[in-house]
N, C-alpha and C. Protein backbone atom coordinates (compact mmCIF):
# COMPACT_ATOMS: atom_id res chain seq x y z
N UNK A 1 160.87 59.71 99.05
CA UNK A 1 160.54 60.99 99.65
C UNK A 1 159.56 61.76 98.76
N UNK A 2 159.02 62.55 99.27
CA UNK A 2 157.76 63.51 98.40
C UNK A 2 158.75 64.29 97.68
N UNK A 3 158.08 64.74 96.50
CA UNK A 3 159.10 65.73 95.75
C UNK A 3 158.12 67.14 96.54
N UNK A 4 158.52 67.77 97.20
CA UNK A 4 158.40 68.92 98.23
C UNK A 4 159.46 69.55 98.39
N UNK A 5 159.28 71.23 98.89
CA UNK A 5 159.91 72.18 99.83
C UNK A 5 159.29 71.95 101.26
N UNK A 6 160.19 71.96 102.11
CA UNK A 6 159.58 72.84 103.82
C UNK A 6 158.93 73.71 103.81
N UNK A 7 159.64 74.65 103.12
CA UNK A 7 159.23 76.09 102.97
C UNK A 7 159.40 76.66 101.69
N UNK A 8 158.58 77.49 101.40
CA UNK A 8 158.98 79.00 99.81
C UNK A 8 158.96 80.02 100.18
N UNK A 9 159.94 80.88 99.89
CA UNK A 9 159.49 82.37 99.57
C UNK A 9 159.45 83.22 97.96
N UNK A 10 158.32 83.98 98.30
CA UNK A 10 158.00 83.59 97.08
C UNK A 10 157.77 85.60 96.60
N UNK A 11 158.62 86.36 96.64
CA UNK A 11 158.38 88.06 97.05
C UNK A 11 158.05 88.27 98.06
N UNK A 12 159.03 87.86 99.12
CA UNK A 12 158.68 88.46 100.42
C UNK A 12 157.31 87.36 101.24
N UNK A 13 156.99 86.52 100.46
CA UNK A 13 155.71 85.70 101.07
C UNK A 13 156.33 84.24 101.48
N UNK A 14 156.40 83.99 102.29
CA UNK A 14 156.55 82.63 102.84
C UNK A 14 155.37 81.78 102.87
N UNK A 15 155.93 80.44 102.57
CA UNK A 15 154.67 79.31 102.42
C UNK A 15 155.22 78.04 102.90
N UNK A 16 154.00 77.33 103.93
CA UNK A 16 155.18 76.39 104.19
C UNK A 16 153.62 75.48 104.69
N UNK A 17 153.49 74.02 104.31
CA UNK A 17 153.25 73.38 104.94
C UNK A 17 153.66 72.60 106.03
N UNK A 18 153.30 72.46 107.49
CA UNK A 18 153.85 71.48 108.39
C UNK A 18 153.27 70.44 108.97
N UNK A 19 153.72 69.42 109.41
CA UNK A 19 153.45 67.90 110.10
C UNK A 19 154.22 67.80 111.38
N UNK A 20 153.38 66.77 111.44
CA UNK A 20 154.63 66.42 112.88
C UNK A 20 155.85 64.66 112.91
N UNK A 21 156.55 65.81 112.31
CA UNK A 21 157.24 65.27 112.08
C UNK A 21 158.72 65.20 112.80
N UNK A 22 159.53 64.63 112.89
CA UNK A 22 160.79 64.71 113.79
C UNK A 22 161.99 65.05 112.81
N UNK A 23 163.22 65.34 112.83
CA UNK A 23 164.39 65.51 112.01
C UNK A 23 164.70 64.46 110.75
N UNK A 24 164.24 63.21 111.66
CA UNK A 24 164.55 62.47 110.72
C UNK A 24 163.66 61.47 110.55
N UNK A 25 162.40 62.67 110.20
CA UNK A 25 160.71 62.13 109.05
C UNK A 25 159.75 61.03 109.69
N UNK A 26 160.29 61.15 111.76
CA UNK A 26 158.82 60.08 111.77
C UNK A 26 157.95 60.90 112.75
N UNK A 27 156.90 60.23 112.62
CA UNK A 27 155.72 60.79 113.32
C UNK A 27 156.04 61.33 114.41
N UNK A 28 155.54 62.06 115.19
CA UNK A 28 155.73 62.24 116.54
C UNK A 28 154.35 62.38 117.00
N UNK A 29 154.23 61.26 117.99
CA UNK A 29 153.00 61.92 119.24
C UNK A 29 151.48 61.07 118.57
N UNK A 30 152.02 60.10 117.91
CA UNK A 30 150.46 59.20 116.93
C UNK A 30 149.73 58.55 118.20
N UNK A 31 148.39 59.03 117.29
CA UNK A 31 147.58 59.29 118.93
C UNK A 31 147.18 60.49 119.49
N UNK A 32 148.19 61.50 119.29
CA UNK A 32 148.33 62.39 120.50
C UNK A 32 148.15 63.55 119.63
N UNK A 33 146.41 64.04 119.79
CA UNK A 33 147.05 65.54 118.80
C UNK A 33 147.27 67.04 119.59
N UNK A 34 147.83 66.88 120.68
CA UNK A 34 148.69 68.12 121.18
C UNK A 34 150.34 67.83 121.19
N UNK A 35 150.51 66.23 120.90
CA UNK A 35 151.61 66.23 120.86
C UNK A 35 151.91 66.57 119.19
N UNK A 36 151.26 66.26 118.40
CA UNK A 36 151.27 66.37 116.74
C UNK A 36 151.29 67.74 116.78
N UNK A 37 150.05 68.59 117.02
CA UNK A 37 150.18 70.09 117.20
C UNK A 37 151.01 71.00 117.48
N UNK A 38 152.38 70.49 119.01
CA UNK A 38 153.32 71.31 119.26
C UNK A 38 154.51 70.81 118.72
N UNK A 39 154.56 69.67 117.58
CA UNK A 39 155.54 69.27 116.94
C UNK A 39 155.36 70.24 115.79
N UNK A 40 154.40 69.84 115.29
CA UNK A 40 154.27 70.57 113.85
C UNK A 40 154.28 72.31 113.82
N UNK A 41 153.82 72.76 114.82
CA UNK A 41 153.88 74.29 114.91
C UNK A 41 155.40 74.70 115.67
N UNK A 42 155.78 73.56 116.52
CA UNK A 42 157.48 73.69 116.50
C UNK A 42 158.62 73.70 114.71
N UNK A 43 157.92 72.86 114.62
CA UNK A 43 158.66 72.89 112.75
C UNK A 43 158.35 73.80 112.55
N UNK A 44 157.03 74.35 112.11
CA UNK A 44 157.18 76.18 111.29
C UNK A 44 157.88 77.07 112.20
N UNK A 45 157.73 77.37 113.66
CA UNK A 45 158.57 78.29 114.45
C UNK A 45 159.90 78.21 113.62
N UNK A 46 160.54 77.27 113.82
CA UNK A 46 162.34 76.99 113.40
C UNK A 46 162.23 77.22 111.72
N UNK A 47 161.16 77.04 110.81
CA UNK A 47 161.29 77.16 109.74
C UNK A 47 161.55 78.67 109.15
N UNK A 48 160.20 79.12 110.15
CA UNK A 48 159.94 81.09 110.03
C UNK A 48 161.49 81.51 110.72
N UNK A 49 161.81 81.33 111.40
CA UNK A 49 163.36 81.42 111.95
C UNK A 49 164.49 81.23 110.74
N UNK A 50 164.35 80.20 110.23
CA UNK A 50 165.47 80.51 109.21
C UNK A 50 165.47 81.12 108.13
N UNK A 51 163.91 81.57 107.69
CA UNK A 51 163.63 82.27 106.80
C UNK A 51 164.08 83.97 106.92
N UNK A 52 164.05 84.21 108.52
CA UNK A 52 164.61 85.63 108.79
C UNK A 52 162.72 86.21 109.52
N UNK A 53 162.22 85.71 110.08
CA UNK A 53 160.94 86.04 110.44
C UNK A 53 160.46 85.08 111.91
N UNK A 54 159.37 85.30 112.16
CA UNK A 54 158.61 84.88 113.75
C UNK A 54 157.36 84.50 113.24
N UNK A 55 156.60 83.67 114.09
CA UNK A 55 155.30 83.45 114.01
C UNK A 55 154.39 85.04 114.00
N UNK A 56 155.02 85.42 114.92
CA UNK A 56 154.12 87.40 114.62
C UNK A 56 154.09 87.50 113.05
N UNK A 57 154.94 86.92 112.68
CA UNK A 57 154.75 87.11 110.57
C UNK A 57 153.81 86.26 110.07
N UNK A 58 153.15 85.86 110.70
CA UNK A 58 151.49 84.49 110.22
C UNK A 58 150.91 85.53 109.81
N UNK A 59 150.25 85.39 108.50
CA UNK A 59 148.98 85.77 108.14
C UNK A 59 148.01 85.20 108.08
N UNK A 60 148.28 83.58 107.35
CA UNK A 60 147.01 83.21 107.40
C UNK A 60 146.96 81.38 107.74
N UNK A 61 146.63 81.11 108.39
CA UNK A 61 146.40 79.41 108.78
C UNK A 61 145.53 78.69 108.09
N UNK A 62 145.79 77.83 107.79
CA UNK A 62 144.58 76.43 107.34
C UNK A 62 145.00 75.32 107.81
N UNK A 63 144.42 75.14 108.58
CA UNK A 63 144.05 73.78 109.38
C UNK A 63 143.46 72.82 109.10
N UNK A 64 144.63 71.86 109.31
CA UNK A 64 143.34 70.08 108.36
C UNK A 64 143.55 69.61 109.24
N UNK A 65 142.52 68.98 109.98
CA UNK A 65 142.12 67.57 111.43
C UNK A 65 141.68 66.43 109.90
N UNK A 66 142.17 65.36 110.50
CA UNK A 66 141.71 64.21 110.46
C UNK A 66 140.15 63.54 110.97
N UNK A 67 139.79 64.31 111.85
CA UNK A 67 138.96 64.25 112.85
C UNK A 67 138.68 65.99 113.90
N UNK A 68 137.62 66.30 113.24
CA UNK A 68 136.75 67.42 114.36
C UNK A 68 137.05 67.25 115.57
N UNK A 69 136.77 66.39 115.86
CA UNK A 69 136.90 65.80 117.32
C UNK A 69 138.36 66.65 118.25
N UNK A 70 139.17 66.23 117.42
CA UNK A 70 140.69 66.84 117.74
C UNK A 70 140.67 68.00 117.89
N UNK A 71 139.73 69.11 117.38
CA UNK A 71 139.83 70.15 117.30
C UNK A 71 140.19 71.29 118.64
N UNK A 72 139.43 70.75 119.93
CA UNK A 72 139.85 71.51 121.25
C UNK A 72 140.74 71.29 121.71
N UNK A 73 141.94 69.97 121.08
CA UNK A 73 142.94 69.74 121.76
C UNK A 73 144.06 70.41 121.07
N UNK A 74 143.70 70.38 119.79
CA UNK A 74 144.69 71.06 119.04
C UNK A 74 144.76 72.96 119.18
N UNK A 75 143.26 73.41 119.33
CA UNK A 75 143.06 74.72 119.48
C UNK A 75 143.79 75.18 121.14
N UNK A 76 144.19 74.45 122.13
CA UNK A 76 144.80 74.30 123.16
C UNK A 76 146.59 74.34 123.21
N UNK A 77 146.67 73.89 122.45
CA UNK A 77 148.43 74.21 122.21
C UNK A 77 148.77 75.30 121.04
N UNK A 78 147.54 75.32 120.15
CA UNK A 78 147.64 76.27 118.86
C UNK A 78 147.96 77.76 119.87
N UNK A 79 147.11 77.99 120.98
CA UNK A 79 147.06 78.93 121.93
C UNK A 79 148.65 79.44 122.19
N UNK A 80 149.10 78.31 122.57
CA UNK A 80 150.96 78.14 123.54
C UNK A 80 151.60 79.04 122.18
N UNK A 81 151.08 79.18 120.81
CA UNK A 81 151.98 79.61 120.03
C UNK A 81 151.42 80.81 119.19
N UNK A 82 150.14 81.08 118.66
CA UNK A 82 149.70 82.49 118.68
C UNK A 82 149.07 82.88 119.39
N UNK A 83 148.84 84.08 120.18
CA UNK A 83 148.10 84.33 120.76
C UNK A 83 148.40 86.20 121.05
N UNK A 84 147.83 87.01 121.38
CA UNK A 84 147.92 88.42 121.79
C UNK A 84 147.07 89.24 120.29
N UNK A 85 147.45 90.15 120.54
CA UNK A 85 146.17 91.22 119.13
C UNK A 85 146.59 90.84 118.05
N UNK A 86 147.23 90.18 117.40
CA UNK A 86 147.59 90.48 115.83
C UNK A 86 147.72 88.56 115.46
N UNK A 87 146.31 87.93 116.08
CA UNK A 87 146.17 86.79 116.02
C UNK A 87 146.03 86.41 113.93
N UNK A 88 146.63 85.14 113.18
CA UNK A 88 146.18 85.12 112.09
C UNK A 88 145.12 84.66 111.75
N UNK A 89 144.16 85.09 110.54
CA UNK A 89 143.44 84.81 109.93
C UNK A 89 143.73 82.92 109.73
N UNK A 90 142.33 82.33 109.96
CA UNK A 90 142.83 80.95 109.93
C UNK A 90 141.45 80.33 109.54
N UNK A 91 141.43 78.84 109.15
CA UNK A 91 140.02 78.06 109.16
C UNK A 91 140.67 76.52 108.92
N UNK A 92 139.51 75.95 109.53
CA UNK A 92 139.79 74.24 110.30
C UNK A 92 139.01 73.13 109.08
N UNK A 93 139.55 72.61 108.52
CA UNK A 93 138.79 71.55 107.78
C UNK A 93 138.77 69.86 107.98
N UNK A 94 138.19 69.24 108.08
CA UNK A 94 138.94 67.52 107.90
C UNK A 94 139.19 67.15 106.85
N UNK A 95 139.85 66.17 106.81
CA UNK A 95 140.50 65.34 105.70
C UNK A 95 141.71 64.28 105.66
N UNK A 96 142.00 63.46 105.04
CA UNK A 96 143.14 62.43 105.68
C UNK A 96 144.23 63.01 104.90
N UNK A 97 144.87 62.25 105.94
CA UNK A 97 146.67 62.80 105.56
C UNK A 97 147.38 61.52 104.33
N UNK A 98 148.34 62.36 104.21
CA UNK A 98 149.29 61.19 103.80
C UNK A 98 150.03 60.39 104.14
N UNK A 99 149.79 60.51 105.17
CA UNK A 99 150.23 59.45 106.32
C UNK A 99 149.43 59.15 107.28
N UNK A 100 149.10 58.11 107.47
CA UNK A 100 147.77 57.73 108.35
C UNK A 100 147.48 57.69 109.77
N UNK A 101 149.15 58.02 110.22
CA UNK A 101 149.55 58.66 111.15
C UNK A 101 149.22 59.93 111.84
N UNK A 102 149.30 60.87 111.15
CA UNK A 102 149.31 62.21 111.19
C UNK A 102 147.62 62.83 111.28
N UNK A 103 147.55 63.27 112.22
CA UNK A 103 146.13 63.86 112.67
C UNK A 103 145.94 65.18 112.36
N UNK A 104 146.65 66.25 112.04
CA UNK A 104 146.62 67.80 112.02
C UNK A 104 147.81 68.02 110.39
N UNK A 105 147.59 68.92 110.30
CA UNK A 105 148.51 69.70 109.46
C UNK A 105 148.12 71.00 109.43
N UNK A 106 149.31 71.87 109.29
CA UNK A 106 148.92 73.54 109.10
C UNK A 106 149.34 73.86 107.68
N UNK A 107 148.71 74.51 107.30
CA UNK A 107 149.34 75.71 106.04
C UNK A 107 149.06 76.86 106.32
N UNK A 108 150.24 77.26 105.82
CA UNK A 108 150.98 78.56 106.67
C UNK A 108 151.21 79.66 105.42
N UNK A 109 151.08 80.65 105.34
CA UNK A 109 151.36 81.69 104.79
C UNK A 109 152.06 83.01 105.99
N UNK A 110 153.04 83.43 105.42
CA UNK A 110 153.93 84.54 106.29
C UNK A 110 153.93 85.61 105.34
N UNK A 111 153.69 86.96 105.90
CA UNK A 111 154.85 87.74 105.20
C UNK A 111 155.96 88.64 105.83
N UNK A 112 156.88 88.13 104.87
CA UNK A 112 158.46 88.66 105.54
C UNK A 112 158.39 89.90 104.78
N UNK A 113 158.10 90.14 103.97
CA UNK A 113 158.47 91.72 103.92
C UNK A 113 158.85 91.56 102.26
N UNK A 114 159.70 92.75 101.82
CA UNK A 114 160.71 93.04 100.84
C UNK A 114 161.81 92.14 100.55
C-alpha cells in the first residue's frame, strides 16, 4: 500500500487527494473518464462528509488528465458536482498516474473553518 492519508486537516484546512477508486482499492470505470471522474469526486464528497464539511467547502482544485483529450468528458460530470456562484478556484494539467489505470485525479483543498 502507499504510505498515504485520504485526507488531512491541517487548522481548519482539509487536503485530500482522490482517484477512482472503489472500497476495496480497484479501479473503477478504466477506459471511462466520466466513470473515473464521478468515482473519484464521489470519494472526496464522502471524504468532505466525514471531515464535518460539503463540497460548497472546495477552495481550490487541481486537476491531472492523463490525456487533454479527456478533458470535456471529465469537465461534464465535474459539472454534476460543483456548480452555482461560489464555483472553486481550479487548473487542469497532464501527467501519468500511478497506476496506469487511472486517467484523472483531483487535489482538493477545503476549508472547514476553526
Amino acid at each position: 500500500t502507499n504510505p498515504h492519508s485520504q485526507a488531512t486537516i491541517a487548522g481548519g484546512t482539509f487536503y485530500c487527494a482522490t482517484v477512482a477508486l472503489d472500497v476495496e482499492g480497484k479501479v473503477v470505470g478504466i477506459g471511462d473518464i466520466r466513470a473515473q471522474t464521478r468515482q473519484a469526486l464521489t470519494n472526496l464528497k464522502h471524504l468532505l462528509e466525514a471531515a464535518g464539511g460539503s463540497l460548497d467547502d472546495v477552495a481550490r482544485v487541481m486537476i491531472y488528465l492523463t490525456d487533454m483529450r479527456h478533458f470535456a468528458g471529465m469537465n461534464e460530470v465535474y459539472r454534476e458536482f460543483f456548480h452555482g456562484d461560489s464555483l472553486p478556484s481550479r487548473a487542469s494539467v497532464t501527467g501519468s498516474m500511478g497506476m496506469p489505470e487511472l486517467m484523472v485525479e483531483f487535489d482538493v483543498i477545503a476549508w472547514l473553518g476553526d
